[in-house]
C-alpha atoms as a PDB file:
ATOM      1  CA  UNK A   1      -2.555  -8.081 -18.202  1.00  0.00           C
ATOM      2  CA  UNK A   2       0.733  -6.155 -19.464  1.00  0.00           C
ATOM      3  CA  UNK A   3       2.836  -6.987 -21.356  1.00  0.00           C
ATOM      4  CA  UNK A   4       6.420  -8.316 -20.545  1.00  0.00           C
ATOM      5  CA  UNK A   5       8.110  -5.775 -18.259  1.00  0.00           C
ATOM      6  CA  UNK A   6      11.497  -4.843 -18.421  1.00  0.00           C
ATOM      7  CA  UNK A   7      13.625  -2.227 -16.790  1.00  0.00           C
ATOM      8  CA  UNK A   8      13.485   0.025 -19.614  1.00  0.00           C
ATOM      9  CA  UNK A   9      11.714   3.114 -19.681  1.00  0.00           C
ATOM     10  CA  UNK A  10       8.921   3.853 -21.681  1.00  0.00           C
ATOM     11  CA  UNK A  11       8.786   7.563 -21.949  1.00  0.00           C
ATOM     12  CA  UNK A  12       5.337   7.693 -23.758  1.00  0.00           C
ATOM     13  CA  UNK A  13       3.692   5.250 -21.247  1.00  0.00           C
ATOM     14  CA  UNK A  14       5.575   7.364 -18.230  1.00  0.00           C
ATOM     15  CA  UNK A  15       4.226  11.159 -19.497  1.00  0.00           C
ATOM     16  CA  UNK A  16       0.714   9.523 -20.087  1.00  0.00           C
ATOM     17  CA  UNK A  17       1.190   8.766 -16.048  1.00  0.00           C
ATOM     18  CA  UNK A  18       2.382  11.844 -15.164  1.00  0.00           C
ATOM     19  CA  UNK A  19      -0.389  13.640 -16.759  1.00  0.00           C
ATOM     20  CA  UNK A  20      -3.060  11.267 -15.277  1.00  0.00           C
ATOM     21  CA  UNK A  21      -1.673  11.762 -11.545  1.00  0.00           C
ATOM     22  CA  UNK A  22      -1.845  15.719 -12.349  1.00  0.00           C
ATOM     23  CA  UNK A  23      -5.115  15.495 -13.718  1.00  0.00           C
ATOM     24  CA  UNK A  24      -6.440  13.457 -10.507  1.00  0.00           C
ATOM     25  CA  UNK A  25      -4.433  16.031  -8.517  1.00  0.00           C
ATOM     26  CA  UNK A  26      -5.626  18.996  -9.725  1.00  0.00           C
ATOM     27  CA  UNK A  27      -9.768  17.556  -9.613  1.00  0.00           C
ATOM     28  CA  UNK A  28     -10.024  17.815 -13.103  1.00  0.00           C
ATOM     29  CA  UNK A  29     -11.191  14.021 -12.996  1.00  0.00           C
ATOM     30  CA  UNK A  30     -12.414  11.524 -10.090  1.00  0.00           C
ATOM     31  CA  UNK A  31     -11.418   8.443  -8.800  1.00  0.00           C
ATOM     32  CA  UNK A  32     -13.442   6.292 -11.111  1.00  0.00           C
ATOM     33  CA  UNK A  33     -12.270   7.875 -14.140  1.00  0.00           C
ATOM     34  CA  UNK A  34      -8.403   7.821 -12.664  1.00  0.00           C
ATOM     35  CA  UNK A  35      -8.758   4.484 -11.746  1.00  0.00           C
ATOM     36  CA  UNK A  36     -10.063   3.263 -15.718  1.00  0.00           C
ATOM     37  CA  UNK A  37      -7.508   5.329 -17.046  1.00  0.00           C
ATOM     38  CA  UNK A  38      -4.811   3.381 -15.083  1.00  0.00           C
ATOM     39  CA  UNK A  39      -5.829   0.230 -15.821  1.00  0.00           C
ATOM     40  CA  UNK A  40      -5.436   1.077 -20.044  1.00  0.00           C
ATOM     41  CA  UNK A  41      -1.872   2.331 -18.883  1.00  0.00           C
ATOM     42  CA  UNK A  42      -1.128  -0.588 -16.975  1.00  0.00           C
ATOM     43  CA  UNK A  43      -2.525  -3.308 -19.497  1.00  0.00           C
ATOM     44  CA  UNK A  44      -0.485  -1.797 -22.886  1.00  0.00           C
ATOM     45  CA  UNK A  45       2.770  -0.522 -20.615  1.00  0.00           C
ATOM     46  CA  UNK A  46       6.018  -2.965 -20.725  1.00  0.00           C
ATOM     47  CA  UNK A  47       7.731  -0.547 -18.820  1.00  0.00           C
ATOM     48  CA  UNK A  48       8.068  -1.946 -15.216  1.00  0.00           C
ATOM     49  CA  UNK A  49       8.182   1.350 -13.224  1.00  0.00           C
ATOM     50  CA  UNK A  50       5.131   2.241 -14.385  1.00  0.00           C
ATOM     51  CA  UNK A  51       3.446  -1.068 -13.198  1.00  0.00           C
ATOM     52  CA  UNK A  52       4.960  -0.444  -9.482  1.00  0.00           C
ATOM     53  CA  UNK A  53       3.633   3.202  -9.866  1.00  0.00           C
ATOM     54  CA  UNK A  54       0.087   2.189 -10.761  1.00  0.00           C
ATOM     55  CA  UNK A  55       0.171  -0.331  -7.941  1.00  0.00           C
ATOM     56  CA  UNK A  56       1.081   2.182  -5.362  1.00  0.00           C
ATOM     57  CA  UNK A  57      -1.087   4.435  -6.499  1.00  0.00           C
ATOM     58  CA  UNK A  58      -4.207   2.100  -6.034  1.00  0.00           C
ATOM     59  CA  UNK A  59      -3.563   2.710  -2.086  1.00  0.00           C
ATOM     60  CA  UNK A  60      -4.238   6.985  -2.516  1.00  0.00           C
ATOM     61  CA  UNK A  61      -8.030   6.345  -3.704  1.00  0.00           C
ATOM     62  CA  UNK A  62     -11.186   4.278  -3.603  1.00  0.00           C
ATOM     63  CA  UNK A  63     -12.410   2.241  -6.320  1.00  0.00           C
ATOM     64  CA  UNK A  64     -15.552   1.740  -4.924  1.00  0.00           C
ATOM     65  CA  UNK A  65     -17.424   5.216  -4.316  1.00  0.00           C
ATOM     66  CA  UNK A  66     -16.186   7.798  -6.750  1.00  0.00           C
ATOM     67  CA  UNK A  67     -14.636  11.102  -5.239  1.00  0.00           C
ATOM     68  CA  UNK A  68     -12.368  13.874  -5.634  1.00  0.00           C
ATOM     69  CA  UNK A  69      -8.967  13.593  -4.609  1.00  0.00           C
ATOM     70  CA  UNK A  70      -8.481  12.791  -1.013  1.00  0.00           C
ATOM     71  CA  UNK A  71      -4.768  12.461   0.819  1.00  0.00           C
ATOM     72  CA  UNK A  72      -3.051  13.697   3.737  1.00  0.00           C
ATOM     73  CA  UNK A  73      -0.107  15.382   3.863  1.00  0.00           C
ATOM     74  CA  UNK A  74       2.253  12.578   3.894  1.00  0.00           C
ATOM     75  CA  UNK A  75       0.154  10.572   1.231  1.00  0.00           C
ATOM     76  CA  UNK A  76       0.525  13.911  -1.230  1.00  0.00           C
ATOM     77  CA  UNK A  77       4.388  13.745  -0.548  1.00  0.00           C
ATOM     78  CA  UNK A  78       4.208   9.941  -1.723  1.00  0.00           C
ATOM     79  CA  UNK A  79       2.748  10.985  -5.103  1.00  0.00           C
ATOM     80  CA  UNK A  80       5.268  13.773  -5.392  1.00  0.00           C
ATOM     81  CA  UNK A  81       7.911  11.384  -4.977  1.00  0.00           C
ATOM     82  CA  UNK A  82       6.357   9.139  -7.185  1.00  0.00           C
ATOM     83  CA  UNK A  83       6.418  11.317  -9.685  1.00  0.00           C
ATOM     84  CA  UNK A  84       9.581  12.616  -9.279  1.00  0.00           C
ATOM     85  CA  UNK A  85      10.305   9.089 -10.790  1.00  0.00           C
ATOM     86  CA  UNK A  86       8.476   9.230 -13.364  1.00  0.00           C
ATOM     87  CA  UNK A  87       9.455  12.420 -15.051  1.00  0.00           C
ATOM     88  CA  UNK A  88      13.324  10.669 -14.627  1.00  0.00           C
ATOM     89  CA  UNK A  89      14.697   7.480 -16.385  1.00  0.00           C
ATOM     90  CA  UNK A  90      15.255   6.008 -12.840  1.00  0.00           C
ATOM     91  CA  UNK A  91      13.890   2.468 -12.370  1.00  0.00           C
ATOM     92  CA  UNK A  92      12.609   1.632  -9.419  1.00  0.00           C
ATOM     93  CA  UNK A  93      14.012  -1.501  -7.676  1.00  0.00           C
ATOM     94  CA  UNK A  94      12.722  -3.544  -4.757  1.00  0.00           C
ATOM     95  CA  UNK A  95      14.019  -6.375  -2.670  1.00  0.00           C
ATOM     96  CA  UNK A  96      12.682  -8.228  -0.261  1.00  0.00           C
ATOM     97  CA  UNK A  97      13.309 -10.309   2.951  1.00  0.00           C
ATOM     98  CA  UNK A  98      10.801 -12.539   4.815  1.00  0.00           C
ATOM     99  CA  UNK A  99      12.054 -12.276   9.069  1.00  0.00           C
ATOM    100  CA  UNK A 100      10.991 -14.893  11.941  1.00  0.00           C
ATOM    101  CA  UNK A 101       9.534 -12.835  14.707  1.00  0.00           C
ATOM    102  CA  UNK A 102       7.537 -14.790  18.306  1.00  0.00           C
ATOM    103  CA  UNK A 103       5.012 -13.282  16.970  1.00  0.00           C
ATOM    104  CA  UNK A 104       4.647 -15.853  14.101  1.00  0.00           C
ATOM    105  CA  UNK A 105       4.831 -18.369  17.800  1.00  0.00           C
ATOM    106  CA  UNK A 106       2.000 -16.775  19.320  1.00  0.00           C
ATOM    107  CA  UNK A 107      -0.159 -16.905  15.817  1.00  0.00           C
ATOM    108  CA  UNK A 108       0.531 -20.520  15.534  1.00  0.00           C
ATOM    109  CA  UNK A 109       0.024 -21.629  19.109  1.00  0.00           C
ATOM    110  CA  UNK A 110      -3.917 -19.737  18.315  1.00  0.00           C
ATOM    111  CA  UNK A 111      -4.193 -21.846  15.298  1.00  0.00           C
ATOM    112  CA  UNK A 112      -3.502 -25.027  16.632  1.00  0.00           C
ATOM    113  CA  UNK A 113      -5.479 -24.341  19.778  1.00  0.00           C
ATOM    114  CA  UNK A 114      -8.641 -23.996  17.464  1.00  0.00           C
ATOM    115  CA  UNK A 115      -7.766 -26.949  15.574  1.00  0.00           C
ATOM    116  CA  UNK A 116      -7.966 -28.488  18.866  1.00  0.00           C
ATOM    117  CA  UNK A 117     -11.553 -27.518  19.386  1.00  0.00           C
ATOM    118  CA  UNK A 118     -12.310 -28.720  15.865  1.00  0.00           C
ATOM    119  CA  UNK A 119     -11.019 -31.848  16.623  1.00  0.00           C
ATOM    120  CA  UNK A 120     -12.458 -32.537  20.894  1.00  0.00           C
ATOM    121  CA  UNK A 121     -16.210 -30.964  19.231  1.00  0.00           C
ATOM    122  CA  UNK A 122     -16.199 -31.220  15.333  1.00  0.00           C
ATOM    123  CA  UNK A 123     -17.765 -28.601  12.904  1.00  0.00           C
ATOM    124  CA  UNK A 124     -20.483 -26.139  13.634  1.00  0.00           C
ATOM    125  CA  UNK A 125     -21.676 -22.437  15.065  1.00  0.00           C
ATOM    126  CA  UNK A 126     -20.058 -23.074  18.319  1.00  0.00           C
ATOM    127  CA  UNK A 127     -16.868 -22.514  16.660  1.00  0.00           C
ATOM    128  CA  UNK A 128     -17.612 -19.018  16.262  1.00  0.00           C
ATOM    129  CA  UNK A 129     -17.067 -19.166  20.033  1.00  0.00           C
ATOM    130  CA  UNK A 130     -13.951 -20.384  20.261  1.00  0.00           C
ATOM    131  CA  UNK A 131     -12.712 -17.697  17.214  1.00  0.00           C
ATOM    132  CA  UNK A 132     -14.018 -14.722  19.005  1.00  0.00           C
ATOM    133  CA  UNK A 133     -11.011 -14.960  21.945  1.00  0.00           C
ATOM    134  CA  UNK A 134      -8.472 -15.930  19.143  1.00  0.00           C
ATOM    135  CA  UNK A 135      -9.760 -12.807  17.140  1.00  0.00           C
ATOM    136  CA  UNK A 136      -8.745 -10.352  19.953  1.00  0.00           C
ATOM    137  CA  UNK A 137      -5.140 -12.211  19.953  1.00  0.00           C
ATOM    138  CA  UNK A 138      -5.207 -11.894  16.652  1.00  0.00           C
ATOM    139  CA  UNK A 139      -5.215  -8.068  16.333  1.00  0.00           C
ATOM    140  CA  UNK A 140      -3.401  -7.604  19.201  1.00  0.00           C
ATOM    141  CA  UNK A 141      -0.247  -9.301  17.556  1.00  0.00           C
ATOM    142  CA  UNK A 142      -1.255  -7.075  14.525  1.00  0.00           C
ATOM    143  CA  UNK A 143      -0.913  -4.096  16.620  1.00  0.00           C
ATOM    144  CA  UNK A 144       2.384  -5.239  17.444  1.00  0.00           C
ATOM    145  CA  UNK A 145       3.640  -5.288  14.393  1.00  0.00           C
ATOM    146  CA  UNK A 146       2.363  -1.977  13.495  1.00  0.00           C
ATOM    147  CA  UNK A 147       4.324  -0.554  16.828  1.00  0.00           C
ATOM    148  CA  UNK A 148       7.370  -2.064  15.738  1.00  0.00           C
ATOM    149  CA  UNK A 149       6.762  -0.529  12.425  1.00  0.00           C
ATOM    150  CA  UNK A 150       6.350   3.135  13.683  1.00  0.00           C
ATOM    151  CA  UNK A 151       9.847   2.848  15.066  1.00  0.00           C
ATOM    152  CA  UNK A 152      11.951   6.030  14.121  1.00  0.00           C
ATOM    153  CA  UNK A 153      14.060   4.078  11.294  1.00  0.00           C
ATOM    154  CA  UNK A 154      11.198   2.641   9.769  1.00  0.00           C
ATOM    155  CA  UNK A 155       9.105   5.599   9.572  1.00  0.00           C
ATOM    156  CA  UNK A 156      12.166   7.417   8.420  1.00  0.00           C
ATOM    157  CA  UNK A 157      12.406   4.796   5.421  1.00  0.00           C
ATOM    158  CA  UNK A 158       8.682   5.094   4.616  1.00  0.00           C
ATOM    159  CA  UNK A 159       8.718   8.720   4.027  1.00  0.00           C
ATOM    160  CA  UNK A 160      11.400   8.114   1.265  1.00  0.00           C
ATOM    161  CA  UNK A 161       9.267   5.163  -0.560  1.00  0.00           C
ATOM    162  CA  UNK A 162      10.782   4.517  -3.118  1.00  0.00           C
ATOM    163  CA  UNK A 163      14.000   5.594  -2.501  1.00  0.00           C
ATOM    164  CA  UNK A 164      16.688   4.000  -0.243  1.00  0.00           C
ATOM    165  CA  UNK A 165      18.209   7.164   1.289  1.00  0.00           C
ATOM    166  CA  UNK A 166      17.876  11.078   1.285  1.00  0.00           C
ATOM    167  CA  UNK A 167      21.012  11.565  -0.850  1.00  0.00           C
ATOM    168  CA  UNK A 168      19.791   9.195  -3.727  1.00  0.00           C
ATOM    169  CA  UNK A 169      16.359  11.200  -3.914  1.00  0.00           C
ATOM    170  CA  UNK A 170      18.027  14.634  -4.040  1.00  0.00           C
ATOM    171  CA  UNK A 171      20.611  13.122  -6.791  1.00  0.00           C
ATOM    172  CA  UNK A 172      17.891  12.140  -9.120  1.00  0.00           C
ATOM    173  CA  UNK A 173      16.072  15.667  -8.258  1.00  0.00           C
ATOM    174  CA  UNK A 174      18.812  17.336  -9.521  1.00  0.00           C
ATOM    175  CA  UNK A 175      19.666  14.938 -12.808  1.00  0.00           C
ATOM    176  CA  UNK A 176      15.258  15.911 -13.972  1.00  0.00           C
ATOM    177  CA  UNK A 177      14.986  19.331 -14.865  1.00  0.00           C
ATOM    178  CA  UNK A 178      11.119  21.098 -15.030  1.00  0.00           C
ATOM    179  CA  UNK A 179       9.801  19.033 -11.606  1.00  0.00           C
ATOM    180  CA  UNK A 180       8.855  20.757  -9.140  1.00  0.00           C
ATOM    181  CA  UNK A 181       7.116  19.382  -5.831  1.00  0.00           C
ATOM    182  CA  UNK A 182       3.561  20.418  -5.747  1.00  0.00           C
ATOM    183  CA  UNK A 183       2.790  22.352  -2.029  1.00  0.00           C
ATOM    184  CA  UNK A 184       0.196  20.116  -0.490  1.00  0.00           C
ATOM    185  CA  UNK A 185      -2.946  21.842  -0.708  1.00  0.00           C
ATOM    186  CA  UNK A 186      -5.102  23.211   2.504  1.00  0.00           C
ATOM    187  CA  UNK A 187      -8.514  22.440   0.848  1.00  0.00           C
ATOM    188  CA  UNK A 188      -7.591  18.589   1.006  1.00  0.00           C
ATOM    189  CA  UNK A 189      -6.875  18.606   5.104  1.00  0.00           C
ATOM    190  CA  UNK A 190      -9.147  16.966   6.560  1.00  0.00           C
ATOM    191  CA  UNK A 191     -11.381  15.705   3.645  1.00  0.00           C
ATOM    192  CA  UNK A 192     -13.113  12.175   3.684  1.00  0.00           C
ATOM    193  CA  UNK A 193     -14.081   9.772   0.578  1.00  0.00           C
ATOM    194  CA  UNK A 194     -16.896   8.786   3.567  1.00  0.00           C
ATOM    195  CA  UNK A 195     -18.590  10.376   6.015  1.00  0.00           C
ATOM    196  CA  UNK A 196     -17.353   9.870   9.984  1.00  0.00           C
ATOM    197  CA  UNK A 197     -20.884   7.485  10.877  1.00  0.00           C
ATOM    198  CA  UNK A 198     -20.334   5.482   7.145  1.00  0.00           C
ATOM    199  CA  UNK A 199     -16.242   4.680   8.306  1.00  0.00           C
ATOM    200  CA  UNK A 200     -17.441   3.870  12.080  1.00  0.00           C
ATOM    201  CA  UNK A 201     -19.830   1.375  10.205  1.00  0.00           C
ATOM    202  CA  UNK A 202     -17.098   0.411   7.538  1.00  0.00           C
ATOM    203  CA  UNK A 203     -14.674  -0.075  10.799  1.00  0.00           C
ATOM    204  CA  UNK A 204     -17.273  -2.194  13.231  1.00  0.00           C
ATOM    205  CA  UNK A 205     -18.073  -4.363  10.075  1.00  0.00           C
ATOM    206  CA  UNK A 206     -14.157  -5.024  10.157  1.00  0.00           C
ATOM    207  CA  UNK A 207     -14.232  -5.818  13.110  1.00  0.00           C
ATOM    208  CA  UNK A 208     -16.839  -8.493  13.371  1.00  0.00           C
ATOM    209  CA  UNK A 209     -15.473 -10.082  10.212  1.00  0.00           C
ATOM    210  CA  UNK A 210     -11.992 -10.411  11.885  1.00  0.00           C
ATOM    211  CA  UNK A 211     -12.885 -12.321  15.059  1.00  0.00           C
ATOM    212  CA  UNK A 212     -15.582 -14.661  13.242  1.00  0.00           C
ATOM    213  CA  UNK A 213     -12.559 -14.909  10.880  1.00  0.00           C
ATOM    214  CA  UNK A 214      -9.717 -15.051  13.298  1.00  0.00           C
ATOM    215  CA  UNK A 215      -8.578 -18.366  12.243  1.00  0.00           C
ATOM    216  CA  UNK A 216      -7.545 -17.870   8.575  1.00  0.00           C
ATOM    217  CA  UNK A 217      -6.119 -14.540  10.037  1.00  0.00           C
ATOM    218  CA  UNK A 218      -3.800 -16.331  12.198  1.00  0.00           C
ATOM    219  CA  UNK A 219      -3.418 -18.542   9.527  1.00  0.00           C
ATOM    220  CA  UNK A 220      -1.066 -15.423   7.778  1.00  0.00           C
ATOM    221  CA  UNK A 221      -0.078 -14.279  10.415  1.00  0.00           C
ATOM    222  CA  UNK A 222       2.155 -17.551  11.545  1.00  0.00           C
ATOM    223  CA  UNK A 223       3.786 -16.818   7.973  1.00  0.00           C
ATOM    224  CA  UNK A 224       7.370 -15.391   8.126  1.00  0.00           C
ATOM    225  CA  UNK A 225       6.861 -11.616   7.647  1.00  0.00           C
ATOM    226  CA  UNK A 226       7.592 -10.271   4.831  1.00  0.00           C
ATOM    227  CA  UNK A 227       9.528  -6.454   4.692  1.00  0.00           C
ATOM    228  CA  UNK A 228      10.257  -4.774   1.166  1.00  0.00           C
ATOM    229  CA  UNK A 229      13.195  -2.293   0.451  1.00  0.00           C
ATOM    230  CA  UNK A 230      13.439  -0.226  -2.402  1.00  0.00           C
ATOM    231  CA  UNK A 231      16.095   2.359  -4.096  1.00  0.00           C
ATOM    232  CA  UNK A 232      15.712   3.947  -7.480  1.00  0.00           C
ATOM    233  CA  UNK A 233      18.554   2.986  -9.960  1.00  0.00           C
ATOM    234  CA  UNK A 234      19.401   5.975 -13.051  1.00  0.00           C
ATOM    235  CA  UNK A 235      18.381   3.999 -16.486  1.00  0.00           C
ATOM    236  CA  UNK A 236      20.097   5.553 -19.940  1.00  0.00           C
ATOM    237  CA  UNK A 237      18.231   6.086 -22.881  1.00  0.00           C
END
């Protein structure tokens, strides 16, 4: 565990980031030594900022099979931004809203139709039966959500993560002097952590898990749903 976070920056705590992410970027270490290393800066740092940067950047690699660094395009932008924050004072901010959508309807209306079944039969394998058709509504309402997602606003907004609008990031690129965005690099297009056969396996394992699972799925799923919004606030020293 950190310690208590706070909004003020912690320059040591925010270089020794910076020079991590580099270091990972540039293949001069792999994701299990990246991922130890962020877990010493995470435990001792106080500096908030850095705890939402080590968070975010447990979604560019895999802690379970150790590899090179692996990102698309828009992932490599992420970091960029990321540490275009980092090499500032700017504090990252974050709000968040939970929304009532028919699909949280639909995921209830499953849930209580299996409790039904649990109730007319009781408890045993034939209930995998009965989760298998709940499964498929399951991930359809998941796909969904992730078409309502892609939408042109929302896409627009994820490209800036974590900043709230075009003219805030280009205001702190301007107040950070010696950054400069890294050009994405061709050798990492198209590069896997896992072969195409292992991810089909990976992805079909998924899949059976979800339906057999499809109830406690649809158990979070007929939760409000929850959207995050972020900007990036200038801190003084």
């Amino acid at each position: 565990m950190s310690g208590h976070l706070t909004n003020s920056v912690n320059r040591t705590d925010r270089d020794a980031l910076v020079q991590l992410i580099q270091r990972y970027l540039a293949e001069e270490i792999t994701a299990f030594e990246f991922d130890e290393r962020l877990s010493d800066i995470r435990r001792r740092t106080t500096d908030a900022t850095v705890d939402w940067s080590v968070d975010c950047l447990w979604g560019f690699y895999d802690d379970c099979e150790d590899h090179k660094v692996v990102a698309t395009k828009q992932e490599w932008d992420s970091i960029q931004r990321l540490l275009l924050v980092l090499h500032s004072n700017g504090t990252v901010k974050s709000s968040t809203r939970r929304e009532w959508t028919p699909r949280q309807f639909v995921a209830a209306f499953g849930l209580i139709a299996f409790f039904c079944v649990v109730w007319q039969t009781g408890f045993g394998n034939h209930l995998i039966l009965a989760a298998l058709p709940l499964g498929i509504v399951s991930m359809l309402l998941n796909r969904w959500q992730e078409r309502r997602e892609i939408s042109a606003s929302t896409e627009k907004q994820a490209r800036l993560v974590p900043f709230s609008s075009v003219s805030e990031m280009l205001g702190l690129r301007r107040s950070v002097r010696g950054f400069w965005k890294a050009k994405y690099p061709v050798r990492l297009s198209g590069r896997l952590i896992r072969g195409r056969s292992a991810q089909a396996l990976l992805r079909a394992q998924a899949f059976i898990m979800w339906l057999v699972f499809s109830p406690i799925v649809l158990l979070f799923q007929s939760l409000p749903e929850r959207h995050s919004e972020w900007s990036v606030t200038t801190t003084q020293t």
